[in-house]
Every structure is written in structure tokens, then in C-alpha cells.
N, C-alpha and C. Protein backbone atom coordinates (compact mmCIF):
# COMPACT_ATOMS: atom_id res chain seq x y z
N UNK A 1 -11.17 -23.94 12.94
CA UNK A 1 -10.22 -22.99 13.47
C UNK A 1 -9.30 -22.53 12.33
N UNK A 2 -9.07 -20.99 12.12
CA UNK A 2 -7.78 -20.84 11.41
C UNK A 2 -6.96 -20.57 11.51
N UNK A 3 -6.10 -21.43 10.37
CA UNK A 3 -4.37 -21.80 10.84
C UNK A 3 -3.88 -20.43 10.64
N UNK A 4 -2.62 -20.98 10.84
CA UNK A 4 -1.58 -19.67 11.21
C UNK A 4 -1.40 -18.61 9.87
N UNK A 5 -1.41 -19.44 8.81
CA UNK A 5 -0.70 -18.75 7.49
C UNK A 5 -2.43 -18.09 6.51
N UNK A 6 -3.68 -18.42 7.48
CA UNK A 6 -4.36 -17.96 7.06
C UNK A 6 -4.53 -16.23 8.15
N UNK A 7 -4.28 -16.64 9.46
CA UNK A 7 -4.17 -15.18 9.61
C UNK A 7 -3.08 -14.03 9.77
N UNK A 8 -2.39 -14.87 8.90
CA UNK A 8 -0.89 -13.77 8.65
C UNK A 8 -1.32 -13.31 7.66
N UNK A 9 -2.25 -13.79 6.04
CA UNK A 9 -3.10 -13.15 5.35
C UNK A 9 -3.63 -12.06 5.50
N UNK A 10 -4.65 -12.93 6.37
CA UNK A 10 -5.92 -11.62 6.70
C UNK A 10 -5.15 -10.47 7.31
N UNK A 11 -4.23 -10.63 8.26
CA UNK A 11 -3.78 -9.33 8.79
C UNK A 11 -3.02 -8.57 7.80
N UNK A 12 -1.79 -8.94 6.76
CA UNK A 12 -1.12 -8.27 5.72
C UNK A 12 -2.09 -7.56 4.73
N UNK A 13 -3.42 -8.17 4.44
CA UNK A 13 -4.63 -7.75 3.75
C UNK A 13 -4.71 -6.33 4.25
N UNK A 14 -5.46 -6.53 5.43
CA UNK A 14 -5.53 -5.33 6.41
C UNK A 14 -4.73 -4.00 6.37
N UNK A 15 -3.51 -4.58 6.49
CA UNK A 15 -2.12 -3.36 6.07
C UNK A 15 -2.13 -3.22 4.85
N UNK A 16 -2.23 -3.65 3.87
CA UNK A 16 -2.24 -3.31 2.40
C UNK A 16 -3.17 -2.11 2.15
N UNK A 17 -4.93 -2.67 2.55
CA UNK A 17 -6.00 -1.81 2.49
C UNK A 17 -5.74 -0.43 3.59
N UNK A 18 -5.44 -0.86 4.44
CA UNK A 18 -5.06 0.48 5.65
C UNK A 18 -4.08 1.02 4.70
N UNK A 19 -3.15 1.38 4.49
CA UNK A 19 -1.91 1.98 3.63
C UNK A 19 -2.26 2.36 1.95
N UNK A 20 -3.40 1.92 1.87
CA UNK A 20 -3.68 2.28 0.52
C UNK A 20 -4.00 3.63 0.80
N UNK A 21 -5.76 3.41 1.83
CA UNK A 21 -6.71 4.09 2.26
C UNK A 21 -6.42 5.52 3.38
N UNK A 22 -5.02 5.57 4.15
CA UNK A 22 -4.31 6.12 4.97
C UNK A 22 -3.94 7.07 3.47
N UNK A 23 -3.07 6.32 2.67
CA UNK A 23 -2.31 7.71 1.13
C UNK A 23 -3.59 8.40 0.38
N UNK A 24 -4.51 7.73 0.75
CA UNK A 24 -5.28 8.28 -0.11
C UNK A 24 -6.30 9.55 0.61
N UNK A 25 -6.06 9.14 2.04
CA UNK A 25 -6.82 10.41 2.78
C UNK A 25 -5.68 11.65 3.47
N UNK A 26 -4.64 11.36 3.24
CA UNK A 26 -3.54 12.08 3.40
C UNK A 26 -2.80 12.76 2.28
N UNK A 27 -3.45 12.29 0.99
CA UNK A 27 -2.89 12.84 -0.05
C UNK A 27 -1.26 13.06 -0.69
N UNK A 28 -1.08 11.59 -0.09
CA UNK A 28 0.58 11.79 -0.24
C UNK A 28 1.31 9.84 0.12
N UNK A 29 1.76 9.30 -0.43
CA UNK A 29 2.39 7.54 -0.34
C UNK A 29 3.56 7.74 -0.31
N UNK A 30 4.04 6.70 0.66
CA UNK A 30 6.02 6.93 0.78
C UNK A 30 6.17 5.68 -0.52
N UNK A 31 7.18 5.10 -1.28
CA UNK A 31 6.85 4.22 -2.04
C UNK A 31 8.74 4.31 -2.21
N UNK A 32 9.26 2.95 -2.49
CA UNK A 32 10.41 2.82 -2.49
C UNK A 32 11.37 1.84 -2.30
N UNK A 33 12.30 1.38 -1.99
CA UNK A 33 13.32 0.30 -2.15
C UNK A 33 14.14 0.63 -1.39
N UNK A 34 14.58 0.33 0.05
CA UNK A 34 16.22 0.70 0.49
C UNK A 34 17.33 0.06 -0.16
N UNK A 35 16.68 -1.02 -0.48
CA UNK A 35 17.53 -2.45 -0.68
C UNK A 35 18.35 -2.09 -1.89
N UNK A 36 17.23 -1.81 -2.80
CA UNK A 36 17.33 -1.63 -4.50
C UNK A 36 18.04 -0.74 -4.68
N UNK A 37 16.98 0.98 -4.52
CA UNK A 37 17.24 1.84 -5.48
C UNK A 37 18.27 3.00 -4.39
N UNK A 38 17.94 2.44 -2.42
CA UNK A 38 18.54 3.18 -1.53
C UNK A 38 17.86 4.37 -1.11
N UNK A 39 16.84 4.58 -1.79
CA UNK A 39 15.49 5.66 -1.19
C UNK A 39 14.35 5.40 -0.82
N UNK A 40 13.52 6.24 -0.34
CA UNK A 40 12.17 6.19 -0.13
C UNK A 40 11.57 7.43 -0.52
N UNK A 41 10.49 7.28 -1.44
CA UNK A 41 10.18 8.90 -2.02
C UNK A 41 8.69 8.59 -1.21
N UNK A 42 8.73 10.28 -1.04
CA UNK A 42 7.28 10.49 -0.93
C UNK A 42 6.24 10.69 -2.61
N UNK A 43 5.61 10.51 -2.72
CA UNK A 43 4.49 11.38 -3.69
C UNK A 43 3.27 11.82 -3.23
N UNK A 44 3.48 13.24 -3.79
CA UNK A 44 1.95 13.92 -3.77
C UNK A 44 0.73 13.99 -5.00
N UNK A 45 -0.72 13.71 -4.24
CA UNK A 45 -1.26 13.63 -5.21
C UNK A 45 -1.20 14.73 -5.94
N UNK A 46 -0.94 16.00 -5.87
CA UNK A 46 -1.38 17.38 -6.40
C UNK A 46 -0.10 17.27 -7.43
N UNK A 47 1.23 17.07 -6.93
CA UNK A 47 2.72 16.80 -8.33
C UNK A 47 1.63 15.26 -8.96
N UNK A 48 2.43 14.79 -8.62
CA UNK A 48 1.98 13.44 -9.64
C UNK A 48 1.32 12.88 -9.42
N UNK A 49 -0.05 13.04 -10.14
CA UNK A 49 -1.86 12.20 -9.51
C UNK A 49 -1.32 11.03 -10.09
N UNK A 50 -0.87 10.81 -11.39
CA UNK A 50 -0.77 9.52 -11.92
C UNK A 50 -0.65 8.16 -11.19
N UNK A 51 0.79 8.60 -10.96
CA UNK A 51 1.55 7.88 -9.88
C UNK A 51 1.21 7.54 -8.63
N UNK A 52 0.66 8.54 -8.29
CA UNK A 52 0.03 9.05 -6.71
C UNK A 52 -0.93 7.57 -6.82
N UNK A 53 -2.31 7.91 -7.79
CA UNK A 53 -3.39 6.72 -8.21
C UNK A 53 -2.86 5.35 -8.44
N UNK A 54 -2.01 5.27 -8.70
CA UNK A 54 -1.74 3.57 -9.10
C UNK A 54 -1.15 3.44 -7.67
N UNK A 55 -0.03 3.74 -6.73
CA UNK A 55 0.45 3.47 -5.65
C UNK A 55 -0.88 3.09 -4.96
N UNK A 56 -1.42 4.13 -4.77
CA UNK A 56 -3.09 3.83 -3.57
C UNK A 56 -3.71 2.82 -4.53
N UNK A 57 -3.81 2.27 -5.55
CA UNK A 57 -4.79 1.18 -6.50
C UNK A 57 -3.90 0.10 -5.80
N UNK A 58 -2.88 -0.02 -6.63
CA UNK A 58 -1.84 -1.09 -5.87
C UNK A 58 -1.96 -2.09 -4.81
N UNK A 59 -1.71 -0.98 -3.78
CA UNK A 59 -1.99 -1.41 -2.20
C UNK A 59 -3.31 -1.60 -1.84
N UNK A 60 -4.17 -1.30 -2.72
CA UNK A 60 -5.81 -1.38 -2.16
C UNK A 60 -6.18 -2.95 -2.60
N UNK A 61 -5.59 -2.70 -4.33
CA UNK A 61 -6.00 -4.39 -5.19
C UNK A 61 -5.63 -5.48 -4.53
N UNK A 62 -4.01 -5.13 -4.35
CA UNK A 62 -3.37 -6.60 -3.63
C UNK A 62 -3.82 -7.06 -1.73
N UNK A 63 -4.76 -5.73 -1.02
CA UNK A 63 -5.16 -6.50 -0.13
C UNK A 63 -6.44 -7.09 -0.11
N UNK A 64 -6.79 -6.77 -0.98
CA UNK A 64 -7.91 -7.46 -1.02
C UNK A 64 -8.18 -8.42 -2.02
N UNK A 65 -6.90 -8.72 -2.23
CA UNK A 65 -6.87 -10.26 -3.21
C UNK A 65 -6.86 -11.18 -1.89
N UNK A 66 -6.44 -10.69 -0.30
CA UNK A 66 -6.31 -11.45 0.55
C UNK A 66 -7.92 -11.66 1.06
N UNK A 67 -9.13 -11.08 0.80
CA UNK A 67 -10.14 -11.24 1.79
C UNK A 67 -11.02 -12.13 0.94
């Protein structure tokens, strides 16, 4: 059976890859800090692919460091 802290994993995995895969077919990631910086920016891939690409890499790599 798996424990609890293995499927709080698998599900945050899930949201990582969904939220990568969601910016990347929408062409646009909210990305940001309330805490920190007090915003939330959008980016578009068409202004800044750069940026745009590592946000969607990001969220894609780190959920699936969970599977």
C-alpha cells in the first residue's frame, strides 16, 4: 500500500507536469513571488521564448523527478 507522503508526490508531480504542459499549449506561464518580489507576471512565448522555455522546462523537469 502507499503511504501518504508517497501520494502527495505523485499528485504535486502531476501539477508540476500539468502546469508545465497547460503554458506550453497556451503559450503564455504566470511565474512569480507574492511573498518576495509582490507580483505575478505573466510571460509570452512570442515576447520572451527564452524565459517562456525554461519556465515550461522547469515545471516539466521537477515533476517528473517525482515519477
Amino acid at each position: 500500500m502507499a503511504t501518504f507522503q508517497n501520494v502527495f508526490i505523485f499528485i504535486a508531480s502531476l501539477l508540476f507536469v500539468g502546469y508545465g504542459v497547460l503554458g506550453l499549449l497556451t503559450n503564455k506561464i504566470r511565474v512569480g513571488s507574492r511573498s518576495y518580489t509582490g507580483s505575478i507576471s505573466t510571460i509570452h512565448k512570442h515576447q520572451e521564448p527564452v524565459r517562456f522555455y525554461f519556465w515550461c522546462c522547469l515545471f516539466l523537469f521537477a515533476g517528473c523527478g517525482g515519477f
